[in-house]
PDB file of N, CA and C in Angstrom:
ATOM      1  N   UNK A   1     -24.713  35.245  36.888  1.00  0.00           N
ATOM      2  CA  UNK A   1     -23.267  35.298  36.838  1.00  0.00           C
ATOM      3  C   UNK A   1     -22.856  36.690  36.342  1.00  0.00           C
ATOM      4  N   UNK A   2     -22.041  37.350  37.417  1.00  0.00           N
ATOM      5  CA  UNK A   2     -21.792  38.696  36.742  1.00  0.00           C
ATOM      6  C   UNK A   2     -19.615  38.402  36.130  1.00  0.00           C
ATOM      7  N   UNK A   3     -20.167  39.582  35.208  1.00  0.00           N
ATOM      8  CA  UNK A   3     -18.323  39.469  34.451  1.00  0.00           C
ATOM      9  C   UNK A   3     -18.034  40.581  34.863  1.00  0.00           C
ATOM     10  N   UNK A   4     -16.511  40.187  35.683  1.00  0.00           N
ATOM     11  CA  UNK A   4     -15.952  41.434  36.270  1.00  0.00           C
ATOM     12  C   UNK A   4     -15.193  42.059  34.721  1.00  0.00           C
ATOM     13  N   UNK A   5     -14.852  43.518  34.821  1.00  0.00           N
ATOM     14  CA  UNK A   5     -14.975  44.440  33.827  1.00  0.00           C
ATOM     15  C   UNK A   5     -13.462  44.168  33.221  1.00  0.00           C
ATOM     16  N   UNK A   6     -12.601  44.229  31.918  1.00  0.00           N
ATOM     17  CA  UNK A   6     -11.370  44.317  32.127  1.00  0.00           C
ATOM     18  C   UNK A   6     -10.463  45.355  32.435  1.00  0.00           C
ATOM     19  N   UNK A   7      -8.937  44.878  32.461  1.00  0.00           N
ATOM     20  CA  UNK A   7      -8.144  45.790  33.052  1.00  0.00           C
ATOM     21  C   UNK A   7      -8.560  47.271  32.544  1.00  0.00           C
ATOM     22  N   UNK A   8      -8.602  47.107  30.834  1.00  0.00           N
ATOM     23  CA  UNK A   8      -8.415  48.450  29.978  1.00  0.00           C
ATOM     24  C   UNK A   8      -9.542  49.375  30.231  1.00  0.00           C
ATOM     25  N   UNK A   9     -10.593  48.112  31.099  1.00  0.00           N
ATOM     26  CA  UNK A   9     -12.041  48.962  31.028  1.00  0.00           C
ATOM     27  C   UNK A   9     -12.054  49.764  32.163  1.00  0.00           C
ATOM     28  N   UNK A  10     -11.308  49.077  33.239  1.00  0.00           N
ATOM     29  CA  UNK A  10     -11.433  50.046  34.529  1.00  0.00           C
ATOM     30  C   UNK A  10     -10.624  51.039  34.045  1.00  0.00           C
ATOM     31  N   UNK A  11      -9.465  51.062  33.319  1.00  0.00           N
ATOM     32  CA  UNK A  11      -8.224  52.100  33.274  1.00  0.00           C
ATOM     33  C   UNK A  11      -9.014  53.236  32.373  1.00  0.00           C
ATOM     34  N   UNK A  12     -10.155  52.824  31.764  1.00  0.00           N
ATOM     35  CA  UNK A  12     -10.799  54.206  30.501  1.00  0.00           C
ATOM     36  C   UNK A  12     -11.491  54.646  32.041  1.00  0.00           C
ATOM     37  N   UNK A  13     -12.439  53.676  33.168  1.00  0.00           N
ATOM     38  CA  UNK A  13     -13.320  54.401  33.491  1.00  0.00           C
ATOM     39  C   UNK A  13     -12.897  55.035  34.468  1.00  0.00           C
ATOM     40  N   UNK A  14     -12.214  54.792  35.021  1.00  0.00           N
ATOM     41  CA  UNK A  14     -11.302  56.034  36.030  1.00  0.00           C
ATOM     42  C   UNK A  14     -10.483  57.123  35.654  1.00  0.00           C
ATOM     43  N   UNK A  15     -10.035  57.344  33.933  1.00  0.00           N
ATOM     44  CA  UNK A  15      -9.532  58.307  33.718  1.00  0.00           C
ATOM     45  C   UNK A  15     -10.984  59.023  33.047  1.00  0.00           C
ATOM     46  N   UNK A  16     -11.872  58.510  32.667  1.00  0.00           N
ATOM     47  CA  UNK A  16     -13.326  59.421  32.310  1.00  0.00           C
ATOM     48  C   UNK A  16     -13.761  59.787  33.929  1.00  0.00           C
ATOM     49  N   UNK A  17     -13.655  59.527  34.901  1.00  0.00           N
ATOM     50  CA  UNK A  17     -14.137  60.450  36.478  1.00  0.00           C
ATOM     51  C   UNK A  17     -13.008  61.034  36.821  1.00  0.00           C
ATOM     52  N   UNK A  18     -12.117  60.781  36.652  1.00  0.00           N
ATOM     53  CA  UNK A  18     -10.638  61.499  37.357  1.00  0.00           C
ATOM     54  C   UNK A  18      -9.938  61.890  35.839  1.00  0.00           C
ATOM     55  N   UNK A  19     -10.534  62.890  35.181  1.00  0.00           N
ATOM     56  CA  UNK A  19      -9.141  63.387  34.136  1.00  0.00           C
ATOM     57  C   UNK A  19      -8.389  63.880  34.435  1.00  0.00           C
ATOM     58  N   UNK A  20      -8.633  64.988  35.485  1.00  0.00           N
ATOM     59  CA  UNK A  20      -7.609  65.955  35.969  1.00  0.00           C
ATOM     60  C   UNK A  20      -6.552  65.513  36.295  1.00  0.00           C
ATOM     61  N   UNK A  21      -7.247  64.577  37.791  1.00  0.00           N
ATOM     62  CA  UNK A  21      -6.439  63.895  38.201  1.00  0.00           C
ATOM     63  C   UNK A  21      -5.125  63.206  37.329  1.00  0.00           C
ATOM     64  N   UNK A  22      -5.915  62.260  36.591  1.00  0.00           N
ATOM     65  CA  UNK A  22      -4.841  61.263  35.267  1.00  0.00           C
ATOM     66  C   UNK A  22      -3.739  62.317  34.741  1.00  0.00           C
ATOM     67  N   UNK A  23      -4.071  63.614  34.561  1.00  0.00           N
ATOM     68  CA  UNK A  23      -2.940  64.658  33.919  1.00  0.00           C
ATOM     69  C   UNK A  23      -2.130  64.947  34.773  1.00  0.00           C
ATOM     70  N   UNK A  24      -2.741  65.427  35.621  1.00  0.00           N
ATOM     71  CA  UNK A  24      -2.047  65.916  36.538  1.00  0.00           C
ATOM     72  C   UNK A  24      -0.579  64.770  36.884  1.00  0.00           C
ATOM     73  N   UNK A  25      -1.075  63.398  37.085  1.00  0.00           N
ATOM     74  CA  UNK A  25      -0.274  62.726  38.200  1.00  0.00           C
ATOM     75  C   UNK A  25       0.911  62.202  36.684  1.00  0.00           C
ATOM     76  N   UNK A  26       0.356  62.605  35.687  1.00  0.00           N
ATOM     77  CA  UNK A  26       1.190  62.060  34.628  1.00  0.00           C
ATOM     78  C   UNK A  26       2.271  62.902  34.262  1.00  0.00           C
ATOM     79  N   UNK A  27       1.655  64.642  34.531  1.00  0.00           N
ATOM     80  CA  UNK A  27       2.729  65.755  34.674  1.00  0.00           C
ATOM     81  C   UNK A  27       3.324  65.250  35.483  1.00  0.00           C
ATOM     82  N   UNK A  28       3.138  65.757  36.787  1.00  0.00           N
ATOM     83  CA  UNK A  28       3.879  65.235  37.516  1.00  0.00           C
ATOM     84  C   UNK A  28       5.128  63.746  37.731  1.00  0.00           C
ATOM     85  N   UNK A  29       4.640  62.907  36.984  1.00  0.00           N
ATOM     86  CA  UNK A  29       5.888  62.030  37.009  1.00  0.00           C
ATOM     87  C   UNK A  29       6.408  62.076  36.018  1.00  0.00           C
ATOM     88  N   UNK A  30       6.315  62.827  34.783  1.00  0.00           N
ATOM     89  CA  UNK A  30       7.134  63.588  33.570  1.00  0.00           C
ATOM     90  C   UNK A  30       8.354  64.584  33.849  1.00  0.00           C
ATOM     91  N   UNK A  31       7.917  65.498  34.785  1.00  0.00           N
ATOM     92  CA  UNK A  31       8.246  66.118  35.121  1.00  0.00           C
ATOM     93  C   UNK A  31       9.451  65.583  36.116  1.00  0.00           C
ATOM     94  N   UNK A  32       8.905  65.103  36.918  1.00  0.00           N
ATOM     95  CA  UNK A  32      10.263  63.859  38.177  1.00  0.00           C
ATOM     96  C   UNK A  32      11.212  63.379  37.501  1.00  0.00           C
ATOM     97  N   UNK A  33      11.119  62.712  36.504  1.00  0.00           N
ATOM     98  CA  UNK A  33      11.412  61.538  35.368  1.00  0.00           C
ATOM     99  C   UNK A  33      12.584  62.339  34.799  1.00  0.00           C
ATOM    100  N   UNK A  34      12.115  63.492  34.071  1.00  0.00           N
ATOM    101  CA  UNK A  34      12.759  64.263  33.171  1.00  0.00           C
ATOM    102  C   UNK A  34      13.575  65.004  34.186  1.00  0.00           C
ATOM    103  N   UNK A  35      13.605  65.405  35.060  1.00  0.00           N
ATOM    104  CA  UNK A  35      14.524  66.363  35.805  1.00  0.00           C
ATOM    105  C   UNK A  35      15.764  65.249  36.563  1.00  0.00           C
ATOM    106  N   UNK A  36      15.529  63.996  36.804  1.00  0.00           N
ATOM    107  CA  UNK A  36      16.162  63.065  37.200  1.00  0.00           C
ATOM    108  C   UNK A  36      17.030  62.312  36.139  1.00  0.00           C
ATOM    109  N   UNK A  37      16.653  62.629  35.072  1.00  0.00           N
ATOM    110  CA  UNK A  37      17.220  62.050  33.993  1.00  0.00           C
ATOM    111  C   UNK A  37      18.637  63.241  33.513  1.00  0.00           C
ATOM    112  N   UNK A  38      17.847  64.096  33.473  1.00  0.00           N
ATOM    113  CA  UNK A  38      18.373  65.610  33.346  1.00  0.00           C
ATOM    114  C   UNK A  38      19.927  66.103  34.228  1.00  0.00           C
ATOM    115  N   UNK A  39      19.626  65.644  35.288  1.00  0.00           N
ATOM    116  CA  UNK A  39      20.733  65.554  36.899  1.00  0.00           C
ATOM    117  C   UNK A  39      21.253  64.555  36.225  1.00  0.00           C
ATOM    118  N   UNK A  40      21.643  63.741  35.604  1.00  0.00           N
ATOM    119  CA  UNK A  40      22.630  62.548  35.677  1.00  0.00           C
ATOM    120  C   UNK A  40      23.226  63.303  34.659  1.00  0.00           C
ATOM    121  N   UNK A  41      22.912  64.068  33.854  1.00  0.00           N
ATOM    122  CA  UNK A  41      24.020  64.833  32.614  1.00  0.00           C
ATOM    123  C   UNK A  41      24.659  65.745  33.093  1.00  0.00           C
ATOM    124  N   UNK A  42      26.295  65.720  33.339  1.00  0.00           N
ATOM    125  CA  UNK A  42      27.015  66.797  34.239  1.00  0.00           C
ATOM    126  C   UNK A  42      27.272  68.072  33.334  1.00  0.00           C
ATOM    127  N   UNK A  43      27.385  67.721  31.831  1.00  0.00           N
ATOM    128  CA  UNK A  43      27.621  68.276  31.117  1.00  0.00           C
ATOM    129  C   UNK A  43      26.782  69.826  31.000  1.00  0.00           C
ATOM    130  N   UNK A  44      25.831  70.160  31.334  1.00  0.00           N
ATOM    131  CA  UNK A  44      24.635  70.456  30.986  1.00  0.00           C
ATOM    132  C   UNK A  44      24.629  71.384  32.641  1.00  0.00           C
ATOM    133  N   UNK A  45      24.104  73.257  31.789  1.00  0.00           N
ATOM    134  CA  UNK A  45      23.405  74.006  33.397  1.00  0.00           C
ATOM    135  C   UNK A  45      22.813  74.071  33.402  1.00  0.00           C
ATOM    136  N   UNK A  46      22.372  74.371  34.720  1.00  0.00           N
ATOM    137  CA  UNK A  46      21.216  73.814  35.694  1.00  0.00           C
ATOM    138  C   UNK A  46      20.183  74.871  35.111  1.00  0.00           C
ATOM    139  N   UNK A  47      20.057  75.872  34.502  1.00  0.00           N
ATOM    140  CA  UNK A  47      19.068  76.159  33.542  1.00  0.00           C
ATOM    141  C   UNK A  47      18.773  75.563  32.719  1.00  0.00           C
ATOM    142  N   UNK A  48      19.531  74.666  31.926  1.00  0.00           N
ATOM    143  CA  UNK A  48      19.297  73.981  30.744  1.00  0.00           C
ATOM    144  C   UNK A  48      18.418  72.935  31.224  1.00  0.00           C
ATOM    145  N   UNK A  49      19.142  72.349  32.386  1.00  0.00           N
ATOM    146  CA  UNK A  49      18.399  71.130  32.840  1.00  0.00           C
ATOM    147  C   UNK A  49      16.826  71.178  33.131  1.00  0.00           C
ATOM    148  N   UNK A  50      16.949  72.642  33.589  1.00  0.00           N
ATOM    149  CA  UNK A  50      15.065  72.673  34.162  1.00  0.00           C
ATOM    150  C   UNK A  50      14.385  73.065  33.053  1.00  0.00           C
ATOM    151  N   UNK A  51      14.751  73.926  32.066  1.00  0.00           N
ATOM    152  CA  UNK A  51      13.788  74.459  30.945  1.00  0.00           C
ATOM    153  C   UNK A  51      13.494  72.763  30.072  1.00  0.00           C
ATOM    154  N   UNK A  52      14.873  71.943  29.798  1.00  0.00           N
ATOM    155  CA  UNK A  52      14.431  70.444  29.510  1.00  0.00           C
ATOM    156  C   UNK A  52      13.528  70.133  30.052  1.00  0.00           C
ATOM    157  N   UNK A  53      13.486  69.787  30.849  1.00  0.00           N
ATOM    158  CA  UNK A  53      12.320  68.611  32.038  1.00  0.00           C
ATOM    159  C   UNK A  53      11.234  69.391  31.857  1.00  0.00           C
ATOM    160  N   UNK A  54      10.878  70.565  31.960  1.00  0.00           N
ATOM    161  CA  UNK A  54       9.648  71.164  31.685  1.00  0.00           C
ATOM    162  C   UNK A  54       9.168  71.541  30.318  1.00  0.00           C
ATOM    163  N   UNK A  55       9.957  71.237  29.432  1.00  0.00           N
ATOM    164  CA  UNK A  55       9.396  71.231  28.086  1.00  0.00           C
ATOM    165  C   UNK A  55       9.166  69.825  27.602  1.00  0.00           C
ATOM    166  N   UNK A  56       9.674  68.738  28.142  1.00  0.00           N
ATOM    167  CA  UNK A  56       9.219  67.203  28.326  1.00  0.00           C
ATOM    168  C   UNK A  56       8.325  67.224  29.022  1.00  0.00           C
ATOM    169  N   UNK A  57       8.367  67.494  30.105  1.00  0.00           N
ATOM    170  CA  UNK A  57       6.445  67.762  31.089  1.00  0.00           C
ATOM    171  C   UNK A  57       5.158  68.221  30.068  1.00  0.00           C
ATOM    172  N   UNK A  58       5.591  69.203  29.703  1.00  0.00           N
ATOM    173  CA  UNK A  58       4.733  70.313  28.603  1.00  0.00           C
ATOM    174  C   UNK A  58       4.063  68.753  27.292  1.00  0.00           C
ATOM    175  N   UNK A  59       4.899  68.462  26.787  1.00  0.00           N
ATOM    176  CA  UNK A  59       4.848  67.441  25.752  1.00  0.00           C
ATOM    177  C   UNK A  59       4.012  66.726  26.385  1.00  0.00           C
ATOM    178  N   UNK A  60       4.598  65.921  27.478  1.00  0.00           N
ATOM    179  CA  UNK A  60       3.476  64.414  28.352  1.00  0.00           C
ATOM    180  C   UNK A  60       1.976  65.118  28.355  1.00  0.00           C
ATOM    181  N   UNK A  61       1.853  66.572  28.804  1.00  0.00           N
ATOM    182  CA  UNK A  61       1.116  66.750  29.622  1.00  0.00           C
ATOM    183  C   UNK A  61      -0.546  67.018  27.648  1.00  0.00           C
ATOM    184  N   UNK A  62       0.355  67.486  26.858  1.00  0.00           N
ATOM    185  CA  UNK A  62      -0.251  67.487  25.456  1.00  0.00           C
ATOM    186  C   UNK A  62      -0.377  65.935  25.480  1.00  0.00           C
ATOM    187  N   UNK A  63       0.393  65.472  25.642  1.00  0.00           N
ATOM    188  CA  UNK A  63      -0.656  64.041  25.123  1.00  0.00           C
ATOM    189  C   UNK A  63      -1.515  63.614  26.067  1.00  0.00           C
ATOM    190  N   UNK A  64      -1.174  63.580  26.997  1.00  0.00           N
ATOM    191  CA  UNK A  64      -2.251  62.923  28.342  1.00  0.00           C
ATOM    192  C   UNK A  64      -3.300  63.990  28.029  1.00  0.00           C
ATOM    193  N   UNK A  65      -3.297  64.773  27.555  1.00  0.00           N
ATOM    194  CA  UNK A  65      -4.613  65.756  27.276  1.00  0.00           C
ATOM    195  C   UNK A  65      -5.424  65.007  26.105  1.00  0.00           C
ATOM    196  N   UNK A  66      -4.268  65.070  24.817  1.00  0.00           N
ATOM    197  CA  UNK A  66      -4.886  64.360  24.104  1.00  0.00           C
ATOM    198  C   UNK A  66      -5.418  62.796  24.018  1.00  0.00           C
ATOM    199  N   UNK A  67      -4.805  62.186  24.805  1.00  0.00           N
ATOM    200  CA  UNK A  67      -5.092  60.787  25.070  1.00  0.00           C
ATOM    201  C   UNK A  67      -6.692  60.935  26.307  1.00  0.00           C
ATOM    202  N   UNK A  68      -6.801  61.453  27.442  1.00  0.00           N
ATOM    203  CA  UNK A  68      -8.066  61.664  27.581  1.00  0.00           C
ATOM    204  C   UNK A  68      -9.251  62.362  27.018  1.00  0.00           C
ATOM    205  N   UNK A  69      -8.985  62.792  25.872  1.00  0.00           N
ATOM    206  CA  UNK A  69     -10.154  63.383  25.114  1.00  0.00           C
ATOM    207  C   UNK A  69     -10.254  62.434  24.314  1.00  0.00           C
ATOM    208  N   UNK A  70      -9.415  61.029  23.569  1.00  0.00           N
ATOM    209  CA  UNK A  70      -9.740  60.214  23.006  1.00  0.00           C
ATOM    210  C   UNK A  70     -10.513  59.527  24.068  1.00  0.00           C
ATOM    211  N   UNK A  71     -10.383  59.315  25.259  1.00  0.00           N
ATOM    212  CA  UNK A  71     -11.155  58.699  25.935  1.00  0.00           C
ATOM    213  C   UNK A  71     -12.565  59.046  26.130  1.00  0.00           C
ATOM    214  N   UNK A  72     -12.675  60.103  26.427  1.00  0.00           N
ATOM    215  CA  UNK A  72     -13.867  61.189  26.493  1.00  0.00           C
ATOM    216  C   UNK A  72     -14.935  60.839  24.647  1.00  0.00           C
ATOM    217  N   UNK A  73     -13.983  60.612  23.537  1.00  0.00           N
ATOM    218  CA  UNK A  73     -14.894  60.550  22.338  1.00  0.00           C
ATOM    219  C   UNK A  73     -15.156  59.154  22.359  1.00  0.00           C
ATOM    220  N   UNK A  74     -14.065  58.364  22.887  1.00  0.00           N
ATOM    221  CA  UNK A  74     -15.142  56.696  22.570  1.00  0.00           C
ATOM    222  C   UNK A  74     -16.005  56.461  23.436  1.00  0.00           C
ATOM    223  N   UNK A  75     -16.159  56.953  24.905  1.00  0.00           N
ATOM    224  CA  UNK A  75     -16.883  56.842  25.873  1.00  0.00           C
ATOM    225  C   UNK A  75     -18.476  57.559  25.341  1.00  0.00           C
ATOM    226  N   UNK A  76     -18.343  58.399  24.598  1.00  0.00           N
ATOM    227  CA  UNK A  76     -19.289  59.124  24.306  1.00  0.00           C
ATOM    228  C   UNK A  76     -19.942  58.625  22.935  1.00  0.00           C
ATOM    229  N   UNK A  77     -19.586  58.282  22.519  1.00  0.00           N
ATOM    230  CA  UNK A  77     -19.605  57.374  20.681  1.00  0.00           C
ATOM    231  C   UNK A  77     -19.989  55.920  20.969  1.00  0.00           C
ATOM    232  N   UNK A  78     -19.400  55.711  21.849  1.00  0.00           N
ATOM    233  CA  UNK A  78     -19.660  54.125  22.148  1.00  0.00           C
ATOM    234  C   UNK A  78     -20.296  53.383  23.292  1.00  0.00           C
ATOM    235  N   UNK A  79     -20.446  53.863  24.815  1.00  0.00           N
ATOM    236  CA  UNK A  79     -21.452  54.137  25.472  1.00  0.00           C
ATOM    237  C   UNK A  79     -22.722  54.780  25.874  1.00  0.00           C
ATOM    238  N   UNK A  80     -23.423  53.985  25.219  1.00  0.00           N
ATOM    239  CA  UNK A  80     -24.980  54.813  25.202  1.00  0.00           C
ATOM    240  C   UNK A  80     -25.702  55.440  26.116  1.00  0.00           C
ATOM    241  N   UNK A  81     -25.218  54.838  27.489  1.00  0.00           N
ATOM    242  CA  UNK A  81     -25.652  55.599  28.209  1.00  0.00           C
ATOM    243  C   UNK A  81     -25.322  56.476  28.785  1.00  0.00           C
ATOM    244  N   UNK A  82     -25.569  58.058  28.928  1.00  0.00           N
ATOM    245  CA  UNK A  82     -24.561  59.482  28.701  1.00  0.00           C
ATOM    246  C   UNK A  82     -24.857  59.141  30.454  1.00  0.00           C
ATOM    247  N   UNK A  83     -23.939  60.331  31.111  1.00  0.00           N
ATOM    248  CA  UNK A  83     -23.941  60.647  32.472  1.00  0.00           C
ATOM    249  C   UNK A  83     -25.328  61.422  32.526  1.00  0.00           C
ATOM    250  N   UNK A  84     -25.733  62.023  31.993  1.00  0.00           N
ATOM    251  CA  UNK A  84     -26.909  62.819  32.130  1.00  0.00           C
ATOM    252  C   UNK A  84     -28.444  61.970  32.442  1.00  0.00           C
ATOM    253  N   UNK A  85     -28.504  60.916  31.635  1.00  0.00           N
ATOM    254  CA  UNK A  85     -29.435  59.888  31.728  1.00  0.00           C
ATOM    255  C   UNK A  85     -28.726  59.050  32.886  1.00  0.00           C
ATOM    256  N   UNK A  86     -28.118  58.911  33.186  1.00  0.00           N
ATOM    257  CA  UNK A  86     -27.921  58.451  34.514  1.00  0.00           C
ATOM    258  C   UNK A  86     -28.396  58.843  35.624  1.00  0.00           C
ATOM    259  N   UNK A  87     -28.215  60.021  35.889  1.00  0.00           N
ATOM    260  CA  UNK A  87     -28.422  61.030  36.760  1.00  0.00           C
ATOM    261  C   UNK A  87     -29.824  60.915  36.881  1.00  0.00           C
ATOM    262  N   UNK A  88     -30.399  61.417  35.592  1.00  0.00           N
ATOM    263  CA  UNK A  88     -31.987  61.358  35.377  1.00  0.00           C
ATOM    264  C   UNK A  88     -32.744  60.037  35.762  1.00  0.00           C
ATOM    265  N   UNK A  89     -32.013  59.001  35.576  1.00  0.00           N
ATOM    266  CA  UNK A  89     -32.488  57.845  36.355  1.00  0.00           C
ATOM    267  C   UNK A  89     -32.191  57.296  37.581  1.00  0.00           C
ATOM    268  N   UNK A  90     -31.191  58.011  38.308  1.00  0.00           N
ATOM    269  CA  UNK A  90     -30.833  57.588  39.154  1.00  0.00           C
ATOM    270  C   UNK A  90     -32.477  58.886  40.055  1.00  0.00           C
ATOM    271  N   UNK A  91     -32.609  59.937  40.081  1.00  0.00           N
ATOM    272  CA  UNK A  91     -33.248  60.876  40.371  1.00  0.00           C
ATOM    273  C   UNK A  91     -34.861  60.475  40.055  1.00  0.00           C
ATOM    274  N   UNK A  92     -35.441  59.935  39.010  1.00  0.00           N
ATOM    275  CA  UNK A  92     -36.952  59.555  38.558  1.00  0.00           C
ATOM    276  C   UNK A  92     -36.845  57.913  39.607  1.00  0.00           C
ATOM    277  N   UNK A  93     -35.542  57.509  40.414  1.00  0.00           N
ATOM    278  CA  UNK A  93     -35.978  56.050  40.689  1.00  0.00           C
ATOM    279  C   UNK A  93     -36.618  56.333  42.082  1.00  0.00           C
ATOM    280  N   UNK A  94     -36.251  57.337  42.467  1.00  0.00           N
ATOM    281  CA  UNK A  94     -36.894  58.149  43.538  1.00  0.00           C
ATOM    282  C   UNK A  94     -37.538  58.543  43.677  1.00  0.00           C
ATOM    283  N   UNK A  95     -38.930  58.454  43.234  1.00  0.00           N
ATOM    284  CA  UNK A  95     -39.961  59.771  43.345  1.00  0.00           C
ATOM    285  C   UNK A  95     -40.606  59.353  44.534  1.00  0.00           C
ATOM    286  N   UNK A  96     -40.862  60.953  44.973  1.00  0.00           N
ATOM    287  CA  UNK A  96     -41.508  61.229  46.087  1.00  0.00           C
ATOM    288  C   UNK A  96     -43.254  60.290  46.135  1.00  0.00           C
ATOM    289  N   UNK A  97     -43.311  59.926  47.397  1.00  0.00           N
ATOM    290  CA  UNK A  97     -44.390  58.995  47.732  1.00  0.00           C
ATOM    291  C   UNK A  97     -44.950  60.001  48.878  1.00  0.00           C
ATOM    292  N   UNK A  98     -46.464  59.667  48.282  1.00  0.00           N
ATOM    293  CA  UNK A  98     -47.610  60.260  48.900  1.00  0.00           C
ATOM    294  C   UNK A  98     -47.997  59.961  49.700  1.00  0.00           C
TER     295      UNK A  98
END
């Protein structure tokens, strides 16, 4: 009987293969978010509005940094088996036959 993994577990292990990615797409909808939020204030010029949204981007993009390097230390602290020994076993399951 195998146990499928939970939600939180797939969500660490796809932002430990895709970090970039995870920042990136998190700038990016910080950035959308905040400039859309930004446009509904009439009050406010359109310089003001963009240096906002991109200093809210800037912020998301510090934590999604910092939030995948917390990921990166429990993955590493708490999964024993490193990517490197993986590799190494995935590579020794192969040996060449005589």
């Amino acid at each position: 009987m195998t146990t499928e993994p939970g939600k939180m577990e797939s969500i660490r292990k796809w932002v430990v293969e895709h970090k970039l990615r995870a920042v990136g797409c998190l700038w990016l909808s910080g950035i959308g978010s905040s400039i859309a939020y930004n446009w509904s204030r009439p009050n406010m010029k359109t310089s003001v509005k963009i240096i906002h949204a991109r200093l809210h981007a800037q912020a998301l993009t510090l934590a999604a940094l910092a939030g995948a390097a917390a990921v990166e230390y429990y993955d590493h602290h708490f999964h024993q088996e490193s990517k490197m020994a993986k590799y190494t076993n995935q590579f020794l399951a192969h040996s060449h036959k005589d």
